[in-house]
C-alpha atoms as a PDB file:
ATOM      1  CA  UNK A   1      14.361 117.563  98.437  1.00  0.00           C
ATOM      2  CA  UNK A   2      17.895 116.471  99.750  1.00  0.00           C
ATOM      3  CA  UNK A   3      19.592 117.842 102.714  1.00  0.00           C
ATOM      4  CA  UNK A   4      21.626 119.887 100.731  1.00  0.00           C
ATOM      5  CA  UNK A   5      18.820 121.381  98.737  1.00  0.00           C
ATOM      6  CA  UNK A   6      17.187 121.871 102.404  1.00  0.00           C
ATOM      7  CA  UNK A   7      20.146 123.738 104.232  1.00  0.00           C
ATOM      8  CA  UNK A   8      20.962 126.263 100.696  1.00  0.00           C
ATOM      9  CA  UNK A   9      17.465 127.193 101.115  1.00  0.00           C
ATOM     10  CA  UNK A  10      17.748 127.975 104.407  1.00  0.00           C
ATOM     11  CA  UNK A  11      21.013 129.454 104.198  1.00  0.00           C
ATOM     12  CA  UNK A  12      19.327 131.757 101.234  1.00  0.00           C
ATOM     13  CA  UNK A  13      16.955 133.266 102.978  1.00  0.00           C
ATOM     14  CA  UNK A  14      18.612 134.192 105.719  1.00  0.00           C
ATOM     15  CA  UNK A  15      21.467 135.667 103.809  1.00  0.00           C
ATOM     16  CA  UNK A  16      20.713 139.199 104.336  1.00  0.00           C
ATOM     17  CA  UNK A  17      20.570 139.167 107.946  1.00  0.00           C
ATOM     18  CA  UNK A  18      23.916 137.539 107.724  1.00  0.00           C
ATOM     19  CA  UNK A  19      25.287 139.941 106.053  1.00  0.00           C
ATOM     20  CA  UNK A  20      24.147 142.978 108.277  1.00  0.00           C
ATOM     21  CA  UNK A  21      24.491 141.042 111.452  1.00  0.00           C
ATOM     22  CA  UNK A  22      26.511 138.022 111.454  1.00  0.00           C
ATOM     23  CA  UNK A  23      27.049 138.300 115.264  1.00  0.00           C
ATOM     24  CA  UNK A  24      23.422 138.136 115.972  1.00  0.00           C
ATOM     25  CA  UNK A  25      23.430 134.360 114.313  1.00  0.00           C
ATOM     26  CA  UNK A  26      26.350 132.404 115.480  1.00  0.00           C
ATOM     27  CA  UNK A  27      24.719 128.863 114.705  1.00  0.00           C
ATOM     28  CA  UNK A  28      24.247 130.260 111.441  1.00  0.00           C
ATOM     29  CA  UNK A  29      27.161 131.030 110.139  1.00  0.00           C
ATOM     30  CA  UNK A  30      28.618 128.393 112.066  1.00  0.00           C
ATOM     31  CA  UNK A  31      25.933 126.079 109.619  1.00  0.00           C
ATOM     32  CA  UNK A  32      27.123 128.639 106.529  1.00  0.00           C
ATOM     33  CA  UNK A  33      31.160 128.013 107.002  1.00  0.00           C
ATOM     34  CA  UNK A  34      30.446 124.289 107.646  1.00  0.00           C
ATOM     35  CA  UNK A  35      28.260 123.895 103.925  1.00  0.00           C
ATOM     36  CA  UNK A  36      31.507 125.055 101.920  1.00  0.00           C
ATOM     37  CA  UNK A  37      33.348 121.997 103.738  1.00  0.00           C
ATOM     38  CA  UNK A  38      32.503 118.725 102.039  1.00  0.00           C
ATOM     39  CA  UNK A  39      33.236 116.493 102.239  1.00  0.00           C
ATOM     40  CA  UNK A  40      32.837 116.268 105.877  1.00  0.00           C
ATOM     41  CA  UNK A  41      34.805 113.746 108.224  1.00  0.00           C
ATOM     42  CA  UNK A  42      33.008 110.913 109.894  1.00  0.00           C
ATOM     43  CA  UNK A  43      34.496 109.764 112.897  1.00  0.00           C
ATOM     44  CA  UNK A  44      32.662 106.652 114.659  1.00  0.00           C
ATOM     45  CA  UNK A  45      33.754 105.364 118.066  1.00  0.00           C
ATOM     46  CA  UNK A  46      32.873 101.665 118.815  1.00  0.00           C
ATOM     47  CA  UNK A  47      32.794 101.062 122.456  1.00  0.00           C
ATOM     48  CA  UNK A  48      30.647 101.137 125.819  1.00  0.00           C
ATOM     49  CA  UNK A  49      29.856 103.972 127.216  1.00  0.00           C
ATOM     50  CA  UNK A  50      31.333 102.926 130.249  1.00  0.00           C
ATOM     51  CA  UNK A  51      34.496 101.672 129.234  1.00  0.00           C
ATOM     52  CA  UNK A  52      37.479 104.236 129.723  1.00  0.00           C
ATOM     53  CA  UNK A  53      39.283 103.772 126.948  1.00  0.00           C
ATOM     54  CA  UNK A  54      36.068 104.825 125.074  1.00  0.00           C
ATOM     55  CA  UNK A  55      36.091 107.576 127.352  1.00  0.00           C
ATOM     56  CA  UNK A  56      39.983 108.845 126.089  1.00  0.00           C
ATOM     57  CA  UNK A  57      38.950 108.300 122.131  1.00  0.00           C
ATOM     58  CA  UNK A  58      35.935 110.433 122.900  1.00  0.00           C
ATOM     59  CA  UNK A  59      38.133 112.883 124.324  1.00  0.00           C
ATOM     60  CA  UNK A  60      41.130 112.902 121.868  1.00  0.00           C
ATOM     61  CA  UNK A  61      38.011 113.326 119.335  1.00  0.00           C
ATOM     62  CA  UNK A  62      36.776 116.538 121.181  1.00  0.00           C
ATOM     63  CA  UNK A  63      40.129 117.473 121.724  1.00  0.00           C
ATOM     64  CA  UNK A  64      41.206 118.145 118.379  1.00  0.00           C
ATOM     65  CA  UNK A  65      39.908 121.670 116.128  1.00  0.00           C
ATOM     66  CA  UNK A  66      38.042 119.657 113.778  1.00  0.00           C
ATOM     67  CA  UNK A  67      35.093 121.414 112.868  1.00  0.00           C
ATOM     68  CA  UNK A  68      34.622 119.715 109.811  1.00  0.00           C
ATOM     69  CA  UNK A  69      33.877 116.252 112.009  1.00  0.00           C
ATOM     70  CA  UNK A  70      30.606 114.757 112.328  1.00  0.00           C
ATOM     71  CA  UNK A  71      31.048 112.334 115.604  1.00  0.00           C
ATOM     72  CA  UNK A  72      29.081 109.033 116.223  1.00  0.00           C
ATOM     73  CA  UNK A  73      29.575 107.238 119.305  1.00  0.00           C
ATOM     74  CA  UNK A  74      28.501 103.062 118.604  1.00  0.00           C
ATOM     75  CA  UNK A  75      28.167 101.043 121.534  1.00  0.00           C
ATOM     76  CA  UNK A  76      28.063  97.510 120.596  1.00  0.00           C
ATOM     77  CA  UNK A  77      26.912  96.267 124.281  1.00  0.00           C
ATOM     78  CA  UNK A  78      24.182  98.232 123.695  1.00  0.00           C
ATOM     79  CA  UNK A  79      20.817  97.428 121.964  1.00  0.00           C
ATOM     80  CA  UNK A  80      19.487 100.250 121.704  1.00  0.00           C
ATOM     81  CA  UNK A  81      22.600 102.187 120.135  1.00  0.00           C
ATOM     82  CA  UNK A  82      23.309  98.220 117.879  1.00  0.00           C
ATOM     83  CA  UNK A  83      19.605  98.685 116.768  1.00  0.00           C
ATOM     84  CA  UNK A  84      19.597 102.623 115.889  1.00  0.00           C
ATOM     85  CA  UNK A  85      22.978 102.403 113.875  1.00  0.00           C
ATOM     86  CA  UNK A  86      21.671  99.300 112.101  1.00  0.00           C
ATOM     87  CA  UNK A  87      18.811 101.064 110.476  1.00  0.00           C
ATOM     88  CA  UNK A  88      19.857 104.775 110.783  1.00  0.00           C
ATOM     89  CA  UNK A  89      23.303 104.572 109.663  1.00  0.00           C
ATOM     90  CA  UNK A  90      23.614 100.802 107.806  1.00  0.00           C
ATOM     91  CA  UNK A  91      27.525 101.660 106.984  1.00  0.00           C
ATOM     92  CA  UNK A  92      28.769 103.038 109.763  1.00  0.00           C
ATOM     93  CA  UNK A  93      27.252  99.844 111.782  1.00  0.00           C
ATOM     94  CA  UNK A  94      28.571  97.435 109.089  1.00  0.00           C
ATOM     95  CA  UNK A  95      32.264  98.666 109.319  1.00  0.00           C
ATOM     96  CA  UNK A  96      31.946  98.239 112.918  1.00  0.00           C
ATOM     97  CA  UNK A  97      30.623  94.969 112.804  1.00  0.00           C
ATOM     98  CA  UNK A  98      33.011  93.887 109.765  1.00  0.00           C
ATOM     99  CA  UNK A  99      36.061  95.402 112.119  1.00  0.00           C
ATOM    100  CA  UNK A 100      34.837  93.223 115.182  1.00  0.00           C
ATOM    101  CA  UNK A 101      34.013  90.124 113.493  1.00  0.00           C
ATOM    102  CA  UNK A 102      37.492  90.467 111.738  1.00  0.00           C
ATOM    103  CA  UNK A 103      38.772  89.474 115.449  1.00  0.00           C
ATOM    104  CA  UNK A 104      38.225  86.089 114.540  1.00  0.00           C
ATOM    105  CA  UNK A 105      36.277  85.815 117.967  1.00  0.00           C
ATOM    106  CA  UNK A 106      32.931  84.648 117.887  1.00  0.00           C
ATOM    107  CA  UNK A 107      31.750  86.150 120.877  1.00  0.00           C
ATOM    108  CA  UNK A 108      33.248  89.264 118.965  1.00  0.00           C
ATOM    109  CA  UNK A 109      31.382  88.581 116.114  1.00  0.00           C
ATOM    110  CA  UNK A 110      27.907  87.598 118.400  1.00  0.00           C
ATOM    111  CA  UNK A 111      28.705  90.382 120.430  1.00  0.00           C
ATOM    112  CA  UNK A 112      28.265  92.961 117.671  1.00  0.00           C
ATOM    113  CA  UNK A 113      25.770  91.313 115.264  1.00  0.00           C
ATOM    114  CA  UNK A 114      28.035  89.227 113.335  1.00  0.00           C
ATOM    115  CA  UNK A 115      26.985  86.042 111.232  1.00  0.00           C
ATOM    116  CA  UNK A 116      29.801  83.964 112.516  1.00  0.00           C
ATOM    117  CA  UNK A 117      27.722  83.393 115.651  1.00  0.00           C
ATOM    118  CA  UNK A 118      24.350  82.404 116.315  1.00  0.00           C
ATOM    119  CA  UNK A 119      24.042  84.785 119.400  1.00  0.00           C
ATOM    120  CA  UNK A 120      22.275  88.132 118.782  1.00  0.00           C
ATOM    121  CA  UNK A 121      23.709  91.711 120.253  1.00  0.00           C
ATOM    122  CA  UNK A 122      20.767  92.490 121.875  1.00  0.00           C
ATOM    123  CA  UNK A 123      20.847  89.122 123.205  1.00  0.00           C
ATOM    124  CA  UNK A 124      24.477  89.586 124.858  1.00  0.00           C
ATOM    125  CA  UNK A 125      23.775  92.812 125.719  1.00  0.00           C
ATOM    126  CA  UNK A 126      20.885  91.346 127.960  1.00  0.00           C
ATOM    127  CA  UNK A 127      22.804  88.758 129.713  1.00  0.00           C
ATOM    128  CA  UNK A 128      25.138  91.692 130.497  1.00  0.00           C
ATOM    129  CA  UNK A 129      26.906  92.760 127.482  1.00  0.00           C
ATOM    130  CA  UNK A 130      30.168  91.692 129.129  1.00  0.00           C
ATOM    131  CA  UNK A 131      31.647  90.262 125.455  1.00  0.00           C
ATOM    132  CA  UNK A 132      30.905  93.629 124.217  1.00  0.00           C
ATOM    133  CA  UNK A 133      31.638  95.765 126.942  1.00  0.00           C
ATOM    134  CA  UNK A 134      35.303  93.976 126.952  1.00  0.00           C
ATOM    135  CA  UNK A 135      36.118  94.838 123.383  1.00  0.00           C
ATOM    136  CA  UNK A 136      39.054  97.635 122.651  1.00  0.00           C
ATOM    137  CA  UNK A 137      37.366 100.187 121.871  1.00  0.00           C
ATOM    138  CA  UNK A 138      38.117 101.634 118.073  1.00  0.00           C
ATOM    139  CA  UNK A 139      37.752 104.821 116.497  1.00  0.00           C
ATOM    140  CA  UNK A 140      37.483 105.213 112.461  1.00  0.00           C
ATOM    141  CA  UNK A 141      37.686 108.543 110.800  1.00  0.00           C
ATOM    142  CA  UNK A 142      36.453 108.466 106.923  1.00  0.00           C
ATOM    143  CA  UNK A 143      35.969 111.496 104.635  1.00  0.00           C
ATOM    144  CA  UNK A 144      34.521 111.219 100.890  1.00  0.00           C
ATOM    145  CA  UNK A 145      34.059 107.342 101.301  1.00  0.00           C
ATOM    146  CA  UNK A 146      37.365 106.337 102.164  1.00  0.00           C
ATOM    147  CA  UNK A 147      38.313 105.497 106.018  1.00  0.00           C
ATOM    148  CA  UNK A 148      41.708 105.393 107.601  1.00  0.00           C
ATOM    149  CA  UNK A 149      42.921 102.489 109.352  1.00  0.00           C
ATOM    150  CA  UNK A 150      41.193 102.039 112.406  1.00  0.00           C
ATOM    151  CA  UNK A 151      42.638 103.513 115.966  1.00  0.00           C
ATOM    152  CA  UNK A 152      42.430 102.217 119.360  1.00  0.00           C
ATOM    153  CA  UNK A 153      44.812 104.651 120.205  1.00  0.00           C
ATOM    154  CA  UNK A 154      43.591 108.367 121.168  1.00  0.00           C
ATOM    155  CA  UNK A 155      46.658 109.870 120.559  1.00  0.00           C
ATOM    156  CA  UNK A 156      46.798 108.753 117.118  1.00  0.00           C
ATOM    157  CA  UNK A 157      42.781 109.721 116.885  1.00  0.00           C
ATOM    158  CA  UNK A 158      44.091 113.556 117.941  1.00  0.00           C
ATOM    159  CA  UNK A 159      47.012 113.362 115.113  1.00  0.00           C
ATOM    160  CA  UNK A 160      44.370 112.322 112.378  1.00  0.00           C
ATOM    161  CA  UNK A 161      41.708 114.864 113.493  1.00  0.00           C
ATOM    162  CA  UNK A 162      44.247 117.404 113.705  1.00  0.00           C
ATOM    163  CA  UNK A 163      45.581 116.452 110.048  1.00  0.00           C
ATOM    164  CA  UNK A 164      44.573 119.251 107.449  1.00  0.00           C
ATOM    165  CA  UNK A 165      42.701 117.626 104.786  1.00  0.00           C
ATOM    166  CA  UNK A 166      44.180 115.836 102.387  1.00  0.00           C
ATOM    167  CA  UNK A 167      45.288 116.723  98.979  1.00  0.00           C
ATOM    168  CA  UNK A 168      42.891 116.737  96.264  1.00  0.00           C
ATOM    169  CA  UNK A 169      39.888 117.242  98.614  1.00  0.00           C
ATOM    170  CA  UNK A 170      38.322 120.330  97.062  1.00  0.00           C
ATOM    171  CA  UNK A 171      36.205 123.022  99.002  1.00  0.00           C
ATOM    172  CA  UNK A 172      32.839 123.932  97.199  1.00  0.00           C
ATOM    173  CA  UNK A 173      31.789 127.530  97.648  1.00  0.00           C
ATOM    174  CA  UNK A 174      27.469 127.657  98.217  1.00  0.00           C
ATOM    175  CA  UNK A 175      25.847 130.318  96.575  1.00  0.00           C
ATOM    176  CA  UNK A 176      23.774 131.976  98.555  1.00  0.00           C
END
């Protein structure tokens, strides 16, 4: 059954509570107004943790009344985060690694996975991660498989998030 299948169900049979009560299920309706948006907006932030300028894309992306956001934070100097992406989320990590190995650094490309190098991530990250923790980081924001250009600016992260949704994106009503 797909995760749409899964929250319709749930949505369903908790419709008549929502109706009498709405205020008694904020999550819920929160979960109901958020199923009639699709497509949703993915916005991934490449970057350490630690790194500040991480730190102002995270907050331009919290910043901004996006509701309709879904927000992933990839840090390439990090295996653990490098190795979870890789097999949870095998596009999001890919654009990441295609935007870093675009550099035309190798340590960029090692430094994230990349096949110009011969040097793993989790192998940089160990000696210190220092080629990946010195990388700008980058937001992307993509919606119904098509990405903007990527940011390493928050400001300009705010003014996309902040952006009403484009023409021709349609809202589908769930039947409850």
């Amino acid at each position: 059954m797909s995760y749409s299948a899964r929250a319709d169900g749930t949505l369903a049979a908790f419709t008549s509570r929502l109706d009498q009560v709405p205020i008694a299920m904020p999550q819920m309706c929160a979960a109901a107004w958020l199923r009639t948006r699709t497509p949703l907006r993915q916005v991934i932030i490449a970057g350490a943790i630690n790194n500040p300028k991480t730190q102002a894309l995270l907050d331009a992306a919290a910043a901004s009344w996006a509701p309709d956001k879904a927000l992933i934070l990839i840090d390439p100097a990090n295996p653990e985060s490098v190795g979870f992406w890789r097999k949870g989320n095998p596009e999001a990590w890919n654009m990441v690694e295609s935007h870093f190995s675009n550099t035309g650094s190798a340590a960029a490309a090692a430094a994230v996975g990349g096949q110009q190098a011969e040097v793993a991530a989790s192998e940089v990250a160990a000696a210190g991660g220092a080629d990946a923790a010195n990388f700008e980081p980058t937001a992307f924001v993509c919606q119904n498989f098509t990405c903007q250009a990527p940011t390493q600016s928050p400001g300009r992260l705010y003014e996309l998030l902040s952006n009403v949704k484009p023409a021709g994106v349609k809202l589908q009503p769930v039947q409850l």
